[in-house]
Protein backbone atom coordinates (compact mmCIF):
# COMPACT_ATOMS: atom_id res chain seq x y z
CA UNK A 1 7.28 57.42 -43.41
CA UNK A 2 4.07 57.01 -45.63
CA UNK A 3 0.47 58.19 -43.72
CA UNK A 4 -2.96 59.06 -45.15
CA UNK A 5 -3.80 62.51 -44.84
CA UNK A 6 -7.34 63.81 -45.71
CA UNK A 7 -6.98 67.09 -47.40
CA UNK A 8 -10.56 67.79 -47.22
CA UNK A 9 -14.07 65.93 -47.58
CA UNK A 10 -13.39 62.75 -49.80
CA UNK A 11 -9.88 63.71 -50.80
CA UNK A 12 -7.48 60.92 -49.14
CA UNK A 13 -3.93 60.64 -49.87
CA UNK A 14 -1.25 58.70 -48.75
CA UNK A 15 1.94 60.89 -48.39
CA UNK A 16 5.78 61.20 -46.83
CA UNK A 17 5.06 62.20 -43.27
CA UNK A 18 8.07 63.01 -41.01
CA UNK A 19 8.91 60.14 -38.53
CA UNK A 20 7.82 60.17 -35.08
CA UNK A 21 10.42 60.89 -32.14
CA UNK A 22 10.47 60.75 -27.88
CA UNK A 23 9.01 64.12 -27.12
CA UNK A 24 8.02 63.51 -23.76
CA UNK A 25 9.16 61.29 -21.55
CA UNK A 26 6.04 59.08 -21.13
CA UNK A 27 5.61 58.76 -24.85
CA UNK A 28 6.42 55.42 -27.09
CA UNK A 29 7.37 55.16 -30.95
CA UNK A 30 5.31 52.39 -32.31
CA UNK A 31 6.19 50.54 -35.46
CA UNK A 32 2.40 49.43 -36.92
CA UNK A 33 2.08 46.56 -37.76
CA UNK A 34 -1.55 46.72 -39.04
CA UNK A 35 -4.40 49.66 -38.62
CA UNK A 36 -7.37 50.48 -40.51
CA UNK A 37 -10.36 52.77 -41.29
CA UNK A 38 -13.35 53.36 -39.28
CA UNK A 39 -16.83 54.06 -39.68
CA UNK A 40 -16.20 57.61 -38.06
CA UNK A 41 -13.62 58.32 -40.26
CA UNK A 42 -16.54 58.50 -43.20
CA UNK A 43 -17.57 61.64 -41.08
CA UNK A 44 -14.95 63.83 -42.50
CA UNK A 45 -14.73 61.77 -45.81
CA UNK A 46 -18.46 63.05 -45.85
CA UNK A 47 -18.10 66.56 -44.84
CA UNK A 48 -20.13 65.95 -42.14
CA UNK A 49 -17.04 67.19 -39.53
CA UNK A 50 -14.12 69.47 -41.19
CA UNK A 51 -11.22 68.02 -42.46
CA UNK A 52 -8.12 70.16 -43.84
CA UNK A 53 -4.90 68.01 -44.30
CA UNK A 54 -6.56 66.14 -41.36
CA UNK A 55 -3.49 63.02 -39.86
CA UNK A 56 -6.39 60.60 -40.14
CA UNK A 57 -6.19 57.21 -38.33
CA UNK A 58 -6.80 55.94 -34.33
CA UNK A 59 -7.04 52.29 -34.72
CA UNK A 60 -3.42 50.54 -34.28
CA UNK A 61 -1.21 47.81 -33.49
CA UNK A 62 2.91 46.88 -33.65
CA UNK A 63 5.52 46.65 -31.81
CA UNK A 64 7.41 49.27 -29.77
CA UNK A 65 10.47 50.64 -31.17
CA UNK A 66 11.06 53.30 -28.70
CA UNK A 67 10.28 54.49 -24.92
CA UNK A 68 10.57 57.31 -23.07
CA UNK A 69 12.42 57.24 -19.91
CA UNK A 70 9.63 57.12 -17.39
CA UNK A 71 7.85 54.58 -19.19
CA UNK A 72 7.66 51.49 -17.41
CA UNK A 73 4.56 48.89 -18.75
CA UNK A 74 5.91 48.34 -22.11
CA UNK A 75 9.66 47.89 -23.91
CA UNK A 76 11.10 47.97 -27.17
CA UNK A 77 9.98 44.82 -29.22
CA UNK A 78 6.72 44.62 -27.11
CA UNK A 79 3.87 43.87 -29.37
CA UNK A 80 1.23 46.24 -28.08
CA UNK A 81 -2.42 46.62 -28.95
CA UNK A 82 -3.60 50.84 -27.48
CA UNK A 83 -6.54 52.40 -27.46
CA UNK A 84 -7.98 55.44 -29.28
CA UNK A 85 -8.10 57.59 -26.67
CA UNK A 86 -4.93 58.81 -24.74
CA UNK A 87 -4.91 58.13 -21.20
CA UNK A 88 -2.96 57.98 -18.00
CA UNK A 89 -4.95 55.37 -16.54
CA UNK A 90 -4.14 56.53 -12.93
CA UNK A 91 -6.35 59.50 -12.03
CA UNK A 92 -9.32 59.79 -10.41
CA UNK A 93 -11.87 58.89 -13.57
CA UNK A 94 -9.29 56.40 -15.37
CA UNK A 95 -9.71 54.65 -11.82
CA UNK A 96 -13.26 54.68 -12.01
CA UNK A 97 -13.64 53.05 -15.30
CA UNK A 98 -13.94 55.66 -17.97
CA UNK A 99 -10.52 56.03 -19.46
CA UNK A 100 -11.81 57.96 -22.61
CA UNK A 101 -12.72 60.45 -20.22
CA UNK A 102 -9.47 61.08 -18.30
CA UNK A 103 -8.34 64.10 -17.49
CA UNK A 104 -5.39 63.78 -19.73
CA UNK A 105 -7.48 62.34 -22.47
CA UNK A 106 -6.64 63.35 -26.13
CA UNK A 107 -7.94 61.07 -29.29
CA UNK A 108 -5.55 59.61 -31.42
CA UNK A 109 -6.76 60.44 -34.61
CA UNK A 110 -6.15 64.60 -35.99
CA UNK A 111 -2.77 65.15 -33.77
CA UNK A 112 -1.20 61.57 -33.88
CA UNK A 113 -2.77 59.48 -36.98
CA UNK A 114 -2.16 55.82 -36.85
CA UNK A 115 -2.93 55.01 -40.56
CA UNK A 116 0.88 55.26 -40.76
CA UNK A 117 4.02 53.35 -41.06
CA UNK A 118 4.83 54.93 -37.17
CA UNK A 119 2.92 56.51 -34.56
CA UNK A 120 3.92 58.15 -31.72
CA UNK A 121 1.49 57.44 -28.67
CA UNK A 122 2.10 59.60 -25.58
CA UNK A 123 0.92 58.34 -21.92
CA UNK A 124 2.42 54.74 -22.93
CA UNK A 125 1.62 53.90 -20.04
CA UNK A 126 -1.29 54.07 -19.90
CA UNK A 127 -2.67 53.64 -23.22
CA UNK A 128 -0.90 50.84 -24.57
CA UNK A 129 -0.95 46.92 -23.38
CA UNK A 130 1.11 44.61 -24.36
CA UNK A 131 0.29 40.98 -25.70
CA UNK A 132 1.20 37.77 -23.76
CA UNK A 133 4.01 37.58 -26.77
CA UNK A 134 4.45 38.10 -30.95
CA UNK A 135 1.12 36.98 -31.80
CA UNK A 136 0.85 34.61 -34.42
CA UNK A 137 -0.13 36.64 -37.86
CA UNK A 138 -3.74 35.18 -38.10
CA UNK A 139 -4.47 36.82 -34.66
CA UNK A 140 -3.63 40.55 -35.36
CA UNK A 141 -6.85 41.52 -37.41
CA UNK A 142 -8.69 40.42 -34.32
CA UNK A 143 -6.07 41.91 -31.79
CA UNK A 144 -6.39 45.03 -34.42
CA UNK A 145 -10.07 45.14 -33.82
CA UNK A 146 -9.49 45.08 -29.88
CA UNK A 147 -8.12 48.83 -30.11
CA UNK A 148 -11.33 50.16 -30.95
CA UNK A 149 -14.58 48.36 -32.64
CA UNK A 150 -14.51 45.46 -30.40
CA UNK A 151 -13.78 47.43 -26.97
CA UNK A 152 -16.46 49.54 -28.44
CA UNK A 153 -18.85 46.70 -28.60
CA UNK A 154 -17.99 45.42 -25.85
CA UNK A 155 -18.72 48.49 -23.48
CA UNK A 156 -21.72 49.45 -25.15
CA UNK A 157 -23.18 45.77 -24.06
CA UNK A 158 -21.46 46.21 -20.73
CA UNK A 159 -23.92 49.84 -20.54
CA UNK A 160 -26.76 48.22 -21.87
CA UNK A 161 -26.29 45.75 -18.90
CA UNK A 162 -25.93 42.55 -21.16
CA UNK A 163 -26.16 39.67 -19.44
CA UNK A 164 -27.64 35.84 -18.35
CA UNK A 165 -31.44 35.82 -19.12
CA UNK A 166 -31.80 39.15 -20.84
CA UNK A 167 -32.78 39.86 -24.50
CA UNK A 168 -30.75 42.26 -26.08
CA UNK A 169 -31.31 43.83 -29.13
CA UNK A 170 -28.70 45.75 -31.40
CA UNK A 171 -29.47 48.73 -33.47
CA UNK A 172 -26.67 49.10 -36.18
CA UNK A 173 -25.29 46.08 -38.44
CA UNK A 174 -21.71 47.65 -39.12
CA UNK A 175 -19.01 47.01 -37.37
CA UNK A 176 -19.68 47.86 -33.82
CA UNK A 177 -22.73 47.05 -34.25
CA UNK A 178 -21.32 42.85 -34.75
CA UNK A 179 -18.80 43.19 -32.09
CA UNK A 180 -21.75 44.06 -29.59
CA UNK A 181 -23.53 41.08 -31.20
CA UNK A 182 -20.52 38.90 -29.77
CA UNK A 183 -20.00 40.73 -26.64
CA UNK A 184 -24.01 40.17 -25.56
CA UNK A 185 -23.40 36.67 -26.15
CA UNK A 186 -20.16 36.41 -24.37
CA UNK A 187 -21.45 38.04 -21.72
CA UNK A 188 -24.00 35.45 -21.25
CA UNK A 189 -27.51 37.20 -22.99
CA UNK A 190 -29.91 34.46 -23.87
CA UNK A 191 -31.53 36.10 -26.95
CA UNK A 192 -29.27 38.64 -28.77
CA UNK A 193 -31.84 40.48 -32.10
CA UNK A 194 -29.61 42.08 -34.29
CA UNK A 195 -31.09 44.64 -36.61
CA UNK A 196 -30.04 44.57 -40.82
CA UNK A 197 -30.69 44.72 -43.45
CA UNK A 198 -27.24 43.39 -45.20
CA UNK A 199 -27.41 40.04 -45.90
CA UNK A 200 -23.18 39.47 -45.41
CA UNK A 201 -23.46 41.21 -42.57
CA UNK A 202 -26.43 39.25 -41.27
CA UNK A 203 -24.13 36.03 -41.58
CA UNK A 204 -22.19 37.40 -39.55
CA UNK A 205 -23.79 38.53 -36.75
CA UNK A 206 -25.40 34.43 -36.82
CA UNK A 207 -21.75 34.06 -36.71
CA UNK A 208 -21.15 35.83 -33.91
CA UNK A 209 -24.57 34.75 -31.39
CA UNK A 210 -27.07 36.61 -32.90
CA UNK A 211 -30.43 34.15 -32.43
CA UNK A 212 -32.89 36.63 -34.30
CA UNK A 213 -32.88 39.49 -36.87
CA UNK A 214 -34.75 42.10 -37.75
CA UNK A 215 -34.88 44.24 -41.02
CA UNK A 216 -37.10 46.53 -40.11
CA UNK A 217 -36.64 50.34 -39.29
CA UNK A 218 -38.03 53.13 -36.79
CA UNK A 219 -41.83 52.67 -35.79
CA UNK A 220 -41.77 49.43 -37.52
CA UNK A 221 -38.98 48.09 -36.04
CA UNK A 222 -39.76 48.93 -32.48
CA UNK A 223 -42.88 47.22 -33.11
CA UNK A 224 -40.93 44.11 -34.23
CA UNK A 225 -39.03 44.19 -31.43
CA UNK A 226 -41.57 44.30 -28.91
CA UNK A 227 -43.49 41.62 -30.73
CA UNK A 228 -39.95 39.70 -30.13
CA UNK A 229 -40.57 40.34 -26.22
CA UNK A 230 -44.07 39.40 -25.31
CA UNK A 231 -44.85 43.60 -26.19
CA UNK A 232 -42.10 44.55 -23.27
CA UNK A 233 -39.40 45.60 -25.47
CA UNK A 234 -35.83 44.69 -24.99
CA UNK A 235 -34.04 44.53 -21.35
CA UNK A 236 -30.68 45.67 -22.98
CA UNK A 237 -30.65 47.65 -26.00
CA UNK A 238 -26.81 48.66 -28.04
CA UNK A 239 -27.20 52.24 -30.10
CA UNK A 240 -24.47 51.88 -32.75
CA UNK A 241 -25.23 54.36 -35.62
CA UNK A 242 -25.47 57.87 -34.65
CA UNK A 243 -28.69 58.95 -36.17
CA UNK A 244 -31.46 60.54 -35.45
CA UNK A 245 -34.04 57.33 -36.45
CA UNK A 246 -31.34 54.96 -35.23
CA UNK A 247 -31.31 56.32 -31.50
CA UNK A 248 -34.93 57.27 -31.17
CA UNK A 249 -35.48 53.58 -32.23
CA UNK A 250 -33.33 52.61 -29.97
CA UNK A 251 -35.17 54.32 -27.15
CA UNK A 252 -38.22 52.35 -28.41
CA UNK A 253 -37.30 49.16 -28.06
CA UNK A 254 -35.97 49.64 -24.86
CA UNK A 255 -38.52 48.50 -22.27
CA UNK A 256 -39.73 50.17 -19.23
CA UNK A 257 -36.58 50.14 -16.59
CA UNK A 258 -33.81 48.63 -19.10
CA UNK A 259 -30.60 49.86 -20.17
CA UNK A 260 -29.60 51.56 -23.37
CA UNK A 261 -25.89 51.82 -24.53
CA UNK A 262 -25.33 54.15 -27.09
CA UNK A 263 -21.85 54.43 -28.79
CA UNK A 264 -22.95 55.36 -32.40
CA UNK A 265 -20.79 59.22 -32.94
CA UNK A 266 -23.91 61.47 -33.52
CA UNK A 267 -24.52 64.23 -35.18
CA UNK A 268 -27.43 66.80 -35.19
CA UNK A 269 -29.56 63.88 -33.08
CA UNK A 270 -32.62 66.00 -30.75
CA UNK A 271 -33.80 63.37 -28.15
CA UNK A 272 -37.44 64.79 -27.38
CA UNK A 273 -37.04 65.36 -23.62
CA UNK A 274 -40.78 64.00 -23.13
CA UNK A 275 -39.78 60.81 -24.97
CA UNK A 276 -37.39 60.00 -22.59
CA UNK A 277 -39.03 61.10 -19.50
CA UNK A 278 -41.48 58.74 -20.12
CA UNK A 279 -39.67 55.68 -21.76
CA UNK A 280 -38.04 55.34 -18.06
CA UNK A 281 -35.17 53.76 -18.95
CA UNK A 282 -31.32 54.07 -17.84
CA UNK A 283 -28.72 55.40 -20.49
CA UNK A 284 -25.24 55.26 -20.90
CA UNK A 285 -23.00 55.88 -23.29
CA UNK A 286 -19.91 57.99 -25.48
CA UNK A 287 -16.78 57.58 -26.42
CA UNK A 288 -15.92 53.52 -25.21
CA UNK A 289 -13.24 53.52 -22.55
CA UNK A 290 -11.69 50.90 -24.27
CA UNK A 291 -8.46 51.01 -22.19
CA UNK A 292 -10.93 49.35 -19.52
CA UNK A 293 -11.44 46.12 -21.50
CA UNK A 294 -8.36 44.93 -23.30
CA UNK A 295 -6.00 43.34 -20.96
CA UNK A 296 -9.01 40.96 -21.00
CA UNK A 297 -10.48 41.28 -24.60
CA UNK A 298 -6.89 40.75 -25.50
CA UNK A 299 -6.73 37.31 -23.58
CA UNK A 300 -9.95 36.01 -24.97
CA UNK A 301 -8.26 36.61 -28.68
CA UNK A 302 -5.15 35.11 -27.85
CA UNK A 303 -7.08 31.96 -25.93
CA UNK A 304 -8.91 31.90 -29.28
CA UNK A 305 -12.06 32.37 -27.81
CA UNK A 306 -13.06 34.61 -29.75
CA UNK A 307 -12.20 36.02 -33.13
CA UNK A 308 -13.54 39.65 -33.93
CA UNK A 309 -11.29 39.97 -36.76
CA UNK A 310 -13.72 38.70 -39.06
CA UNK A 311 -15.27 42.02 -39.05
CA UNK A 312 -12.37 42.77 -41.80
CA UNK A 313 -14.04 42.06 -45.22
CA UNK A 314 -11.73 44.10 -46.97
CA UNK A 315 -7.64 44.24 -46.88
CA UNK A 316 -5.93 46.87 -48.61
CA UNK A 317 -2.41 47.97 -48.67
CA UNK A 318 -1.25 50.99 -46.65
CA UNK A 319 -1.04 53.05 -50.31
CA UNK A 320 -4.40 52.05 -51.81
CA UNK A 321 -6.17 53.79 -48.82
CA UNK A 322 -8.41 56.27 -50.97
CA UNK A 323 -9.78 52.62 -52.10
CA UNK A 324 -10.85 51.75 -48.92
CA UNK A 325 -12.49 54.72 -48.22
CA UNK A 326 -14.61 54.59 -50.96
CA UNK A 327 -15.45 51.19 -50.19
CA UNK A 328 -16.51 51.53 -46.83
CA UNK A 329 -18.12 55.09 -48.05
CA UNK A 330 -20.67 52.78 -50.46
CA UNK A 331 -20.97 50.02 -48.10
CA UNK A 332 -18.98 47.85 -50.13
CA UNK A 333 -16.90 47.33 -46.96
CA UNK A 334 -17.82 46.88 -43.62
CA UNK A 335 -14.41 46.97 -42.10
CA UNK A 336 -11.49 47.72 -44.25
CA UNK A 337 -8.18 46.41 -43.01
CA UNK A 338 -4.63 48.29 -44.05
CA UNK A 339 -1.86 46.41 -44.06
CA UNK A 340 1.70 47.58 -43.61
């Protein structure tokens, strides 16, 4: 089967990779039907984390082909949207809500790779959930964007406590960033402040509930934002960059006894202990437990009420890969989509 494999920082190729097989007996073979590249991947594509003939890929959707014999939840010809982390989704901390962090937990990307024809996903189980039925083929961007940017979104509103009569503002315009845009407003915030300075990607958070934005950055932008909210700051505020000015500015626009959610992957970010002793606020955040969310995020897509796969601005073939990349790389892309 073909599968993108990053032979080091900014060198992606797509090459014959052997097909996956039943190894264990909780594991699935899933033929993809769609997956695509995500803002961490530009980590490695930076040299920013090592890559060395790194399986890249943890984003996925398709149909099973294949199950081992104790899994139970899903069957061959299931469509099935799974998450990027591994899970069992029975132990003590699946139980509790934080499926990313289970004690089983492995990420799909590195070992697995779902930018590939096939993927095999082990703890079926408990990873992957399958759709009410084959989805019609306008719906699997958006179920596609379920198995990681939207859940992502969606859980750092949910930590951010997003909700009826609470501002909520959003640092980060890419694509997590938009899906916690439409998660504050699905969740019921009355004034959702997304902050960009992309025009597109402006639209699109309007698009998706956004009622104010902001282009400005660090000291400036805290300012703006507490000039939004009567000099309070926001009750709910969604980190989803990874920087050290993005997550110190979110800190600052977080008023006195809200919630921050921070989901942007960081690296080298210092959080001055004295800053946040005294910007008394509650935190919560890492890698989403995404398993959490879909059964319903993947209702609300197939009820149509709501369509995250507009986040795609770019679809690419499974072979033109490097493309999309380099795309995303110079923010030509927000979201590239690879089809199959």
């Amino acid at each position: 089967m073909r599968g993108v494999v990053m032979h080091r920082a900014g060198d992606v190729r797509v090459e014959e990779r052997e097909d996956p097989k039943i190894i264990e007996p909780t594991d699935a073979v899933v033929k993809l039907t769609a997956t695509c590249i995500c803002g961490s991947d530009l980590w490695p594509y930076r040299g920013i984390e090592p890559a060395d003939h790194t399986l890249m890929g943890h984003e996925y959707v398709g149909v099973v082909e294949e199950v081992g014999s104790q899994v139970r939840s899903v069957k061959p010809g299931d469509f099935v949207v799974g998450s990027f982390v591994i899970s069992d989704n029975t132990c003590e901390i699946c139980r509790a809500g934080f499926q990313s962090k289970c004690v089983h937990a492995e990420f799909v990307h590195g070992g697995i790779g779902t930018q590939a024809e096939k993927a095999r996903i082990p703890l079926a189980d408990g990873t992957l959930v399958a759709t009410p039925g084959q989805p019609d083929p306008e719906l699997v961007p958006a179920l596609l964007a379920a198995s990681d940017v939207l859940g992502t979104g969606w859980f750092a509103a949910v930590a951010a406590q997003a909700g009826p009569g609470r501002t909520v503002a959003v640092v980060g315009d890419g694509a997590v960033g938009l899906m916690a845009v439409l998660a504050a407003r699905q969740l019921g915030a009355e004034r959702v402040i997304a902050m960009s300075r992309h025009p597109e990607r402006q639209k699109l958070a309007r698009y998706y509930g956004a009622t104010d934005i902001v282009e400005a950055r660090g000291e400036e932008g805290i300012a703006r934002i507490k000039e939004l909210t009567g000099g309070l700051g926001a009750h709910s505020v969604v980190e989803a960059v990874g920087t050290q000015e993005s997550f110190m500015q979110a800190v600052g626009a977080t008023r006195g006894g809200g919630h921050l959610g921070y989901v942007g992957v960081n690296h080298d970010v210092t959080i001055p202990g004295i800053e946040l002793f005294f910007a008394g606020i509650h935190t919560l955040g890492g890698p989403a437990p995404v398993r959490r969310f879909l059964p319903d995020l993947i209702q609300l897509i197939w009820d149509r009420t709501i369509d995250p796969g507009k986040v795609f601005d770019l679809t690419l073939p499974l072979d033109q890969a490097a493309e999309g990349y380099k795309a995303m790389d110079e923010r030509r892309a927000t979201k590239v989509l690879l089809t199959l």
